[in-house]
N, C-alpha and C. Protein backbone atom coordinates (compact mmCIF):
# COMPACT_ATOMS: atom_id res chain seq x y z
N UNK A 1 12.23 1.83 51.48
CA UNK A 1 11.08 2.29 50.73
C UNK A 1 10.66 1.20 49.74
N UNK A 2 9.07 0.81 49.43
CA UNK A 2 8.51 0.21 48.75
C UNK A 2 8.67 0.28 47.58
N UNK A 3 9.47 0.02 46.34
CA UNK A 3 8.97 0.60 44.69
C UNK A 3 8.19 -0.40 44.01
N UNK A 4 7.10 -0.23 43.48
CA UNK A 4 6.03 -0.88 42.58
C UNK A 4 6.89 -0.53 41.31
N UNK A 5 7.78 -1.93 41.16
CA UNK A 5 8.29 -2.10 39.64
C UNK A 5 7.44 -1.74 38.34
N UNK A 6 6.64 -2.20 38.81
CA UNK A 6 5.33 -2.28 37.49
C UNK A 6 4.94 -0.91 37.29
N UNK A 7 4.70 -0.41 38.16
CA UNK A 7 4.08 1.44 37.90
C UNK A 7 5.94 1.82 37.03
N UNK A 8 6.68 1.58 37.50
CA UNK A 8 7.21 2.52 36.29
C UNK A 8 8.09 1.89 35.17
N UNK A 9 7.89 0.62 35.29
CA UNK A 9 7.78 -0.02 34.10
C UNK A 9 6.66 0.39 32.90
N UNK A 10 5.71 0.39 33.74
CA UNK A 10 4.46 0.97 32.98
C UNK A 10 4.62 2.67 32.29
N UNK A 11 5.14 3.21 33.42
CA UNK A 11 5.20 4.59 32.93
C UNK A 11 6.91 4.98 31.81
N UNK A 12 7.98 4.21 32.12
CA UNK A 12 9.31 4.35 31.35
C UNK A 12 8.91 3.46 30.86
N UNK A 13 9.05 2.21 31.14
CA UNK A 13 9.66 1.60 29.98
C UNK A 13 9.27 1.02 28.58
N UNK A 14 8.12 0.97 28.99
CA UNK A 14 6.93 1.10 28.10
C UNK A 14 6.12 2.27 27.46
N UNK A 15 6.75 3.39 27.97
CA UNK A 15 6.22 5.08 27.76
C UNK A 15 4.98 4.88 27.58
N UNK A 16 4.35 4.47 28.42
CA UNK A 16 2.53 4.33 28.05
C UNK A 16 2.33 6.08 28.81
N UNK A 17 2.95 6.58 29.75
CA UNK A 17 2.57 7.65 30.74
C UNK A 17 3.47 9.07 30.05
N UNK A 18 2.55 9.96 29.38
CA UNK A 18 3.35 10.71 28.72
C UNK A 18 4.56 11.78 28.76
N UNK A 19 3.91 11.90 30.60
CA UNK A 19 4.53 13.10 31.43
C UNK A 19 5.78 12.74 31.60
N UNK A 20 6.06 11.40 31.56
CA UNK A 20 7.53 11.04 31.90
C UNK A 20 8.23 11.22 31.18
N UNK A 21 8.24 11.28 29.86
CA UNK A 21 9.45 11.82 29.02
C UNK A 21 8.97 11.25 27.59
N UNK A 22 7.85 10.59 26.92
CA UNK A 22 7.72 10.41 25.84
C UNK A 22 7.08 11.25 25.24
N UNK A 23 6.10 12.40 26.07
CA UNK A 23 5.23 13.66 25.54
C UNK A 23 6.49 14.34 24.36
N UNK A 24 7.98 14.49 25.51
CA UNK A 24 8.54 15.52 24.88
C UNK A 24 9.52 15.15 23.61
N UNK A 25 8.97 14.01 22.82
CA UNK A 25 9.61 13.34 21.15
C UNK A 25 8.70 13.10 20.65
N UNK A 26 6.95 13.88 20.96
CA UNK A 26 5.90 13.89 19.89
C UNK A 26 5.06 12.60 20.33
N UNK A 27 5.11 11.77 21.18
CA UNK A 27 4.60 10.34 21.24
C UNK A 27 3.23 10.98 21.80
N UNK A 28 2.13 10.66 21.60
CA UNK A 28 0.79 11.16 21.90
C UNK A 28 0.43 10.05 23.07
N UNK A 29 0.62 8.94 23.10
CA UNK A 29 0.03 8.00 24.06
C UNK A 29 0.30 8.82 25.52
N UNK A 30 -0.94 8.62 26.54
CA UNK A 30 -1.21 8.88 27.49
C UNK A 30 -1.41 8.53 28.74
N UNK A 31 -1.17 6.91 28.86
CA UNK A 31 -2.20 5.88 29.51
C UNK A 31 -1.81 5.91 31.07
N UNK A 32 -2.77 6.44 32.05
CA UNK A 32 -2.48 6.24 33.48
C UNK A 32 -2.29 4.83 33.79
N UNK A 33 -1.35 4.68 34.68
CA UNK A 33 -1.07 3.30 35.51
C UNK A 33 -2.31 3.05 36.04
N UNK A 34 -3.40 1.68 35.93
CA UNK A 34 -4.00 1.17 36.59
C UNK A 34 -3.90 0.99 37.78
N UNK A 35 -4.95 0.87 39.22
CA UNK A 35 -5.04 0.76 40.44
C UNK A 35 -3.69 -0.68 40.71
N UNK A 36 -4.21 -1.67 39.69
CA UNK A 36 -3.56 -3.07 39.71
C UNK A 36 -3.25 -3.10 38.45
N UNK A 37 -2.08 -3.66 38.02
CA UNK A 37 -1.40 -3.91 36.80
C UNK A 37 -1.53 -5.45 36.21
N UNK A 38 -2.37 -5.82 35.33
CA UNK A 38 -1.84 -7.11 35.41
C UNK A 38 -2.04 -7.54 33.75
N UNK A 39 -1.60 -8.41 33.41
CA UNK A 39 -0.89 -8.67 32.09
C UNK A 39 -1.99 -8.40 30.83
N UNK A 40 -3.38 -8.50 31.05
CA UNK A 40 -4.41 -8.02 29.92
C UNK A 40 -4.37 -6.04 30.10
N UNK A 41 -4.36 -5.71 30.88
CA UNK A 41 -4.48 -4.60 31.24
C UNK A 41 -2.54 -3.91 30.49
N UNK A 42 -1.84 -4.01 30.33
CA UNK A 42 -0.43 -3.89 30.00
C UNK A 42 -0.85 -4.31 28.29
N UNK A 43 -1.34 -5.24 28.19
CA UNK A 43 -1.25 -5.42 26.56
C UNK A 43 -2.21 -4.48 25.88
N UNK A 44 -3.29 -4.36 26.51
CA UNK A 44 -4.71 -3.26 25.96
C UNK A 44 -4.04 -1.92 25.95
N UNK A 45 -3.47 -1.88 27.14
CA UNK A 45 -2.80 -0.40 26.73
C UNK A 45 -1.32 -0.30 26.04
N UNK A 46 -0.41 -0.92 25.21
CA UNK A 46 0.11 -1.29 23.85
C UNK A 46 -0.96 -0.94 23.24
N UNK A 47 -1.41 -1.64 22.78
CA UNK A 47 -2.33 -1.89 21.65
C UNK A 47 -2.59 -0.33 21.02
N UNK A 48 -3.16 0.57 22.42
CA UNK A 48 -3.32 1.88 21.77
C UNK A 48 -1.98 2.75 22.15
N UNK A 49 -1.20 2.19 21.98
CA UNK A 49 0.62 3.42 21.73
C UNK A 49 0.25 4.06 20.41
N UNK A 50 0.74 5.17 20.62
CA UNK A 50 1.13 5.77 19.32
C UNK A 50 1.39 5.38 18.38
N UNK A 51 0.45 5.19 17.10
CA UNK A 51 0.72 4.51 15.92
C UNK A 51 1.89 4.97 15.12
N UNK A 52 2.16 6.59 15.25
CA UNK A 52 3.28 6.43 14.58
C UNK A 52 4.50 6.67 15.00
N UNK A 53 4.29 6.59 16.20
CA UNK A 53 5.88 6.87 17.00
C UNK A 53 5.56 5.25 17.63
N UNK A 54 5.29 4.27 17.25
CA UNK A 54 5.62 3.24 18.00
C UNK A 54 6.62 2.31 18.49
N UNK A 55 7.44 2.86 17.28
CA UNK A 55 8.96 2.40 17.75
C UNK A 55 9.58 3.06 18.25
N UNK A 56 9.29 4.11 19.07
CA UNK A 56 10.02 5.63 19.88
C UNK A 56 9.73 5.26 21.35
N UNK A 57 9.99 3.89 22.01
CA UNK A 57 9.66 3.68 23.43
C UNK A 57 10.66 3.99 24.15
N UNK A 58 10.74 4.95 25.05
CA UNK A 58 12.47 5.33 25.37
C UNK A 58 12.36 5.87 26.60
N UNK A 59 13.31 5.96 27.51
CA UNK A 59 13.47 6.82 29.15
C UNK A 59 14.29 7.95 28.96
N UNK A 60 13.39 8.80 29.24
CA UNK A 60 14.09 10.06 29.43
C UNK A 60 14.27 10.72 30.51
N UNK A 61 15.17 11.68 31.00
CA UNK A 61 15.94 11.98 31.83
C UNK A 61 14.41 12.79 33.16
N UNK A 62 13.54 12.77 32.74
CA UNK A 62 12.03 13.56 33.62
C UNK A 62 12.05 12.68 34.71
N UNK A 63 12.09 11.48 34.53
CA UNK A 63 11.66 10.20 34.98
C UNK A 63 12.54 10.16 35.47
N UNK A 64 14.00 9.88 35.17
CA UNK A 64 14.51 9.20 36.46
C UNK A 64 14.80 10.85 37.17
N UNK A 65 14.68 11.96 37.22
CA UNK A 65 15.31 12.89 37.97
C UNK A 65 14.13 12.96 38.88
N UNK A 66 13.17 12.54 38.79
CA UNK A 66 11.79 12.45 39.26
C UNK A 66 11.85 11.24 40.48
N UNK A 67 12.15 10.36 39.63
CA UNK A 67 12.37 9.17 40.83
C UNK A 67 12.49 9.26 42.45
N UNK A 68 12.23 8.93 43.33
CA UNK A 68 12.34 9.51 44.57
C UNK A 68 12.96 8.03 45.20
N UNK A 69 13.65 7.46 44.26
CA UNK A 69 14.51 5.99 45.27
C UNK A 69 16.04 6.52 44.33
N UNK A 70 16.10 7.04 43.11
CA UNK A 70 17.41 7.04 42.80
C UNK A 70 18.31 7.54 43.08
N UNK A 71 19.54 6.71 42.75
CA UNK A 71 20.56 6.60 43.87
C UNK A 71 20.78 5.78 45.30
N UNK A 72 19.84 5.10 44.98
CA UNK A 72 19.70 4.52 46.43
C UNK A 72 20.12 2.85 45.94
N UNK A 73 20.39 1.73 46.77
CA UNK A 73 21.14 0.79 46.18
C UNK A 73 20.08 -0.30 46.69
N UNK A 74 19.56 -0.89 45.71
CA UNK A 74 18.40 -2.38 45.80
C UNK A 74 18.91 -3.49 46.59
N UNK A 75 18.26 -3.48 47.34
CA UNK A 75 18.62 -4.83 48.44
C UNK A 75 17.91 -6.12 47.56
């Protein structure tokens, strides 16, 4: 199976995507993954993170139970 690092880089690790687990510690940012990801597009959406949870960037357990490769071992 294919994984687009970047889509959930974008969505964990960066908690730009709220549904994944930063909605549920108050973080308001929302930002859908773009069609194409590419490095102006990743900084513009920083820019608008949650001003005051901005140091609250974190993975929570939604996301990876969600995952549909985990557990599986990266070639």
């Amino acid at each position: 199976m294919d994984i687009d690092i970047l889509r959930c880089e974008w969505a964990k690790k960066y908690g730009l995507v709220g549904d994944e687990g930063p909605k549920y510690m108050g973080v308001s940012t929302n930002i859908m993954t773009p069609k194409k990801i590419i490095v102006e597009k990743l900084c513009n959406a920083l820019k608008q993170y949650d001003l005051i949870q901005r140091r609250l960037i974190c993975i929570l357990e939604k996301c990876i139970d969600k995952c549909p490769v985990k557990g599986k071992e990266r070639r």
